[in-house]
Protein backbone atom coordinates (compact mmCIF):
# COMPACT_ATOMS: atom_id res chain seq x y z
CA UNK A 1 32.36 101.62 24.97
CA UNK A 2 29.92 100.11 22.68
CA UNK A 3 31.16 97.12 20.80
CA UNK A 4 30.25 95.03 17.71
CA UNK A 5 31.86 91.61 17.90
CA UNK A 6 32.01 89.92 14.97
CA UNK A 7 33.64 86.69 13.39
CA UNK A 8 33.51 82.89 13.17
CA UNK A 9 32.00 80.57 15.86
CA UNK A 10 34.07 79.70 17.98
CA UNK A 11 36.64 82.60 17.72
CA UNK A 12 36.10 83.50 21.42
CA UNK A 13 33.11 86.27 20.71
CA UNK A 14 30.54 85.18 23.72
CA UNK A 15 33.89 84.78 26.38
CA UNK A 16 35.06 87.71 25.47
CA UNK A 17 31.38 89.36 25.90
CA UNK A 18 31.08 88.31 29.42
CA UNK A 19 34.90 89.04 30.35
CA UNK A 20 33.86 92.74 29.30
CA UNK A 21 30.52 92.35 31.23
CA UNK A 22 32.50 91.59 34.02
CA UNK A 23 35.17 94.03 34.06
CA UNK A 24 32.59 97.02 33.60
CA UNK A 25 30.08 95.78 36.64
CA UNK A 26 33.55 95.69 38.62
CA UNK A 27 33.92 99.13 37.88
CA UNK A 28 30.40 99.62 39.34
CA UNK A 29 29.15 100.61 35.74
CA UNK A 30 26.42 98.60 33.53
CA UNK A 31 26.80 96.62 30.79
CA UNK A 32 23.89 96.29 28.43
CA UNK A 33 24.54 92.37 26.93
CA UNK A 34 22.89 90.61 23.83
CA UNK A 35 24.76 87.86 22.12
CA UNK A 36 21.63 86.16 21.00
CA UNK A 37 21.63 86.85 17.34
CA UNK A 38 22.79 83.05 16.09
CA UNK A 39 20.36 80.58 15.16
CA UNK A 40 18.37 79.46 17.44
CA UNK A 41 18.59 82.41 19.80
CA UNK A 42 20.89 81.54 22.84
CA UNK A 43 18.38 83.54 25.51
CA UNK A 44 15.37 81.50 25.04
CA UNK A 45 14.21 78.37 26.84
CA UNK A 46 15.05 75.10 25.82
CA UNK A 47 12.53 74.32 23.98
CA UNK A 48 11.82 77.38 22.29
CA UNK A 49 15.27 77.10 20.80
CA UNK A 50 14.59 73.75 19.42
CA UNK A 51 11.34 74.73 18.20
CA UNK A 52 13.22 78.02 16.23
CA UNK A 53 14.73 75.83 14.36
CA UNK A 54 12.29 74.15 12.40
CA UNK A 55 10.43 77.49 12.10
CA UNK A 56 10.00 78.08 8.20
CA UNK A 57 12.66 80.46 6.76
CA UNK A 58 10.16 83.51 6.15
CA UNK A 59 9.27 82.93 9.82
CA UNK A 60 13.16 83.01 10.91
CA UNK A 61 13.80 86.23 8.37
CA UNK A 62 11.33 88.29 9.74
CA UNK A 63 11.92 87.39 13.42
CA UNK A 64 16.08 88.05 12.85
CA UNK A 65 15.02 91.07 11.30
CA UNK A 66 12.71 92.78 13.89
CA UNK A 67 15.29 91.97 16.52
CA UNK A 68 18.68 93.40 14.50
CA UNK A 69 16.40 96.82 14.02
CA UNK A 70 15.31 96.76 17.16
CA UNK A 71 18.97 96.83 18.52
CA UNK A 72 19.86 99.96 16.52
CA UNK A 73 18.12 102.13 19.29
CA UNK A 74 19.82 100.00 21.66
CA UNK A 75 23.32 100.52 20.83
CA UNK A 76 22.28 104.46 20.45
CA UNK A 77 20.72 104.60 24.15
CA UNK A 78 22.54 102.09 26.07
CA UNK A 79 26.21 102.40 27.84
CA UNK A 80 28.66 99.99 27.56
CA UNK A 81 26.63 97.91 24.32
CA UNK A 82 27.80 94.24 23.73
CA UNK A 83 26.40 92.96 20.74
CA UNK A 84 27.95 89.80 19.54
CA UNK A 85 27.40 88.92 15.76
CA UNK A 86 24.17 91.17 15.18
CA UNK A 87 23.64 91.56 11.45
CA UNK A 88 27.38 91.12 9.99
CA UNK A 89 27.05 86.84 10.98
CA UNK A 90 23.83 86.89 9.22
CA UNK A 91 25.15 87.86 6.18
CA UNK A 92 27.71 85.59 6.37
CA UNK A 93 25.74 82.40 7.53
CA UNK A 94 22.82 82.92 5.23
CA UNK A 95 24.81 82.80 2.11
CA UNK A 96 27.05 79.72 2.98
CA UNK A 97 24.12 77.95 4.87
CA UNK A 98 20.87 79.11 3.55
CA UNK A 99 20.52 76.12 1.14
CA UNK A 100 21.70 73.98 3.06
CA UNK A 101 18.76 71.48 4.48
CA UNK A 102 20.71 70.95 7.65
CA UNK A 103 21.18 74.47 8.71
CA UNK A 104 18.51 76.55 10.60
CA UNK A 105 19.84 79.67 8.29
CA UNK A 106 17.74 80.72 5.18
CA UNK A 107 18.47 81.77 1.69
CA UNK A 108 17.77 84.98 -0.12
CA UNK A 109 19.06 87.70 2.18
CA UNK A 110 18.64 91.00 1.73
CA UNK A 111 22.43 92.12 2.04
CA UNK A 112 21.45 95.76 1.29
CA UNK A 113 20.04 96.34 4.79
CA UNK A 114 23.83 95.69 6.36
CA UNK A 115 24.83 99.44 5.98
CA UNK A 116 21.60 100.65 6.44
CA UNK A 117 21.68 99.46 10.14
CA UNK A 118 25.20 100.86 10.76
CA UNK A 119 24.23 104.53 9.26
CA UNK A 120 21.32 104.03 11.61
CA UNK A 121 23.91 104.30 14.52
CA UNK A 122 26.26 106.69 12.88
CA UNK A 123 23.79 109.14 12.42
CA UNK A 124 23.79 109.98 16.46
CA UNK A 125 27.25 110.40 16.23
CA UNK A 126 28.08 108.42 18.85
CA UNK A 127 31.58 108.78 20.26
CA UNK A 128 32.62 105.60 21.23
CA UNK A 129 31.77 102.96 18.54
CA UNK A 130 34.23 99.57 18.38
CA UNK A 131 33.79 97.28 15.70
CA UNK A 132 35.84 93.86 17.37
CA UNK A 133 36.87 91.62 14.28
CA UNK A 134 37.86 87.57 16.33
CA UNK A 135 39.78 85.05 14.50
CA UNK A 136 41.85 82.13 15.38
CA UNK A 137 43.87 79.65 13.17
CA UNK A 138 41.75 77.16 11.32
CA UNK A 139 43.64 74.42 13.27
CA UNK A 140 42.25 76.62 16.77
CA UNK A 141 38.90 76.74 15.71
CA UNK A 142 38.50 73.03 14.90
CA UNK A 143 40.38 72.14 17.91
CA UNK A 144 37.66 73.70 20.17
CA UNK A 145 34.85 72.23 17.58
CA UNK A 146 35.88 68.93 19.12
CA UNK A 147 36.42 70.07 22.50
CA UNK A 148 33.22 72.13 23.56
CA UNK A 149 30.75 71.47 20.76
CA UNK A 150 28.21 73.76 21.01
CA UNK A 151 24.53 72.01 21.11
CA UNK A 152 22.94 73.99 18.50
CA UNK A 153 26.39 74.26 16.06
CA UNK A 154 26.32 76.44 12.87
CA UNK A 155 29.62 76.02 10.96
CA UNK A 156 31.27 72.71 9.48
CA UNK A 157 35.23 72.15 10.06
CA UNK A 158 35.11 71.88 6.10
CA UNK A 159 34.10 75.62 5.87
CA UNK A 160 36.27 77.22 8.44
CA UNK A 161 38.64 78.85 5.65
CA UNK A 162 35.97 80.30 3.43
CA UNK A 163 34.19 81.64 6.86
CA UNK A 164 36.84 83.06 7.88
CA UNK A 165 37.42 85.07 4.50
CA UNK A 166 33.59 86.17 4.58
CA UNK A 167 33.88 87.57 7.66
CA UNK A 168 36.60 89.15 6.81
CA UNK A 169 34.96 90.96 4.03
CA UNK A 170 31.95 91.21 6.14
CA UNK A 171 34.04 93.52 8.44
CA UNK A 172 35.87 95.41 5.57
CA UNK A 173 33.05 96.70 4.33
CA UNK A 174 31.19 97.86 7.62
CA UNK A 175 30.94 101.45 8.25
CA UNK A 176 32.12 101.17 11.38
CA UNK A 177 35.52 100.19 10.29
CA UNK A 178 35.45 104.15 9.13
CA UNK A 179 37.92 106.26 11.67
CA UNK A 180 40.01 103.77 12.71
CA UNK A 181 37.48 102.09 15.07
CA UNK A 182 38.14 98.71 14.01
CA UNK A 183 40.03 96.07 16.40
CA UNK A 184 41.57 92.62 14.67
CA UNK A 185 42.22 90.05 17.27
CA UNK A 186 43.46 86.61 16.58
CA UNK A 187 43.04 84.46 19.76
CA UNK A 188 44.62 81.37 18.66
CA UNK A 189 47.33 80.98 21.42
CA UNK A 190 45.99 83.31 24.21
CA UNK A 191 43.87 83.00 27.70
CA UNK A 192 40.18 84.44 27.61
CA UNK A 193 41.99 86.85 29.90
CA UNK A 194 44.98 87.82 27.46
CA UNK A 195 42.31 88.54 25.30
CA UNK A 196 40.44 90.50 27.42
CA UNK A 197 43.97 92.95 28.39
CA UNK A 198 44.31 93.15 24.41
CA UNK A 199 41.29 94.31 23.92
CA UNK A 200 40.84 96.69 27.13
CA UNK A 201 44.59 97.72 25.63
CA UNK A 202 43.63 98.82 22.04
CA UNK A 203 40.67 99.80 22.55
CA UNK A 204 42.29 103.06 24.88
CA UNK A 205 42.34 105.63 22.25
CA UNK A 206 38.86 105.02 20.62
CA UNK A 207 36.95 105.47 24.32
CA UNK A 208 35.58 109.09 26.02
CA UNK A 209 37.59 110.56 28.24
CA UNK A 210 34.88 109.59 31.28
CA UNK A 211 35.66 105.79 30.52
CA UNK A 212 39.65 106.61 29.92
CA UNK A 213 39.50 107.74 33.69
CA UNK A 214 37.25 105.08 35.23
CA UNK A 215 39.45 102.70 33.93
CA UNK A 216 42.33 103.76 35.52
CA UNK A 217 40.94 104.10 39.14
CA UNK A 218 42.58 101.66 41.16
CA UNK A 219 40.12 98.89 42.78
CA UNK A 220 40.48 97.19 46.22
CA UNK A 221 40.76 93.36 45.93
CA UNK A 222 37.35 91.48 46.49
CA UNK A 223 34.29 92.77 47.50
CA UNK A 224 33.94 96.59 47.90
CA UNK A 225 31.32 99.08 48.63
CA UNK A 226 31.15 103.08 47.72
CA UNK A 227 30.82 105.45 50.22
CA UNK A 228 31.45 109.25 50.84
CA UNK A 229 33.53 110.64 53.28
CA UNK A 230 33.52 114.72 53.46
CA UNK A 231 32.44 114.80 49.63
CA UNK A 232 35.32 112.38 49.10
CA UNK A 233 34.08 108.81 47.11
CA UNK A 234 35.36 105.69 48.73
CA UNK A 235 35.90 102.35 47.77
CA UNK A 236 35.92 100.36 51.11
CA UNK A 237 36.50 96.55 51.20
CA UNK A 238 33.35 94.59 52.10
């Protein structure tokens, strides 16, 4: 399955990214992972992150935009794509941040390119596109603002309500939403793991047929190795 994740910071995106991860190197199959499209990006050292953010804007643009075309060919030759935020959060933080002096976002974007990426991807026809809208109450989001406050934060409590509504549109108007291949979660009042079996759960009719039956092969607890016995695969306990 190859998945967009979209919505507001702290909806749950990144947990949910590496729950997936997880589940699909327990099946014994790769996942190909990159939730490093917020400001600064989340993958680089220390102090390359804190440098990115007093980059100048033009600097910023043009570095977010070689990296969200470059994943286009990604998500077309990868299995099992994670992509959390890639072009739809720009959109969104850009316009509510990118005149604000505070924010490492910049003004001016070019929202015209949005749908260009996505027809990029539709154009290989792939089968198993998932666009994966998160939300959580405005109360849930805030709550976990003052609980785990991210280092390098992008959104104000303030804002949380008129986020949530542009990503909302954000998503709407995503080609990927074509087919029935969009998933809504809210996440308010569940575990990263409830979230996880929702997901795995509603995503079942929009994956092939190959991942349909991987999923449901039966897995020995802990540790396990694959071996063949008389052209018959094995899963024995390490």
């Amino acid at each position: 399955m190859r998945c967009i994740f979209a919505g507001i910071e702290y909806a749950g995106k990144t947990t949910l990214i590496e729950l997936l991860a997880q589940y699909y190197r327990r099946l014994g199959r790769r996942a190909h992972v990159d939730d490093h499209f917020s400001i600064p990006d989340s993958t680089l050292s220390s102090d390359s992150r804190e440098a990115m953010m007093s980059y100048p804007d033009d600097v910023k643009e043009r570095s977010q935009r070689m990296q969200i075309h470059y994943h286009i060919d990604v998500t077309k030759n990868h299995e099992n794509v994670l992509l959390g935020g890639w072009h739809l959060e720009e959109s969104v933080y850009s316009a509510v941040y990118g005149e604000d002096p505070s924010s490492a976002y910049y003004a001016n974007y070019w929202h015209n390119m949005q749908r260009i990426y996505e027809s990029k991807v539709l154009e290989a026809h792939l089968p198993d596109i998932v666009l994966v809208h998160l939300s959580a109450s405005d109360e849930a989001i805030a709550a976990r603002m003052k609980a785990q406050p991210h280092q390098y934060q992008i959104i104000k409590k303030k804002d949380i309500p008129d986020l949530k509504k542009r990503f909302e549109q954000e998503v709407e108007r995503s080609l990927f939403c074509w087919g029935g291949r969009r998933i809504d979660m809210d996440t308010t009042d569940k575990t990263p793991q409830q979230s996880l079996d929702e997901l795995l759960e509603r995503s079942e009719p929009l994956v092939t047929a190959g991942e349909a039956a991987l999923r449901a092969m039966p897995l020995p607890e802990g540790d396990f190795t694959i071996r063949y016995r008389d052209g018959v695969r094995e899963m024995v306990p390490s």
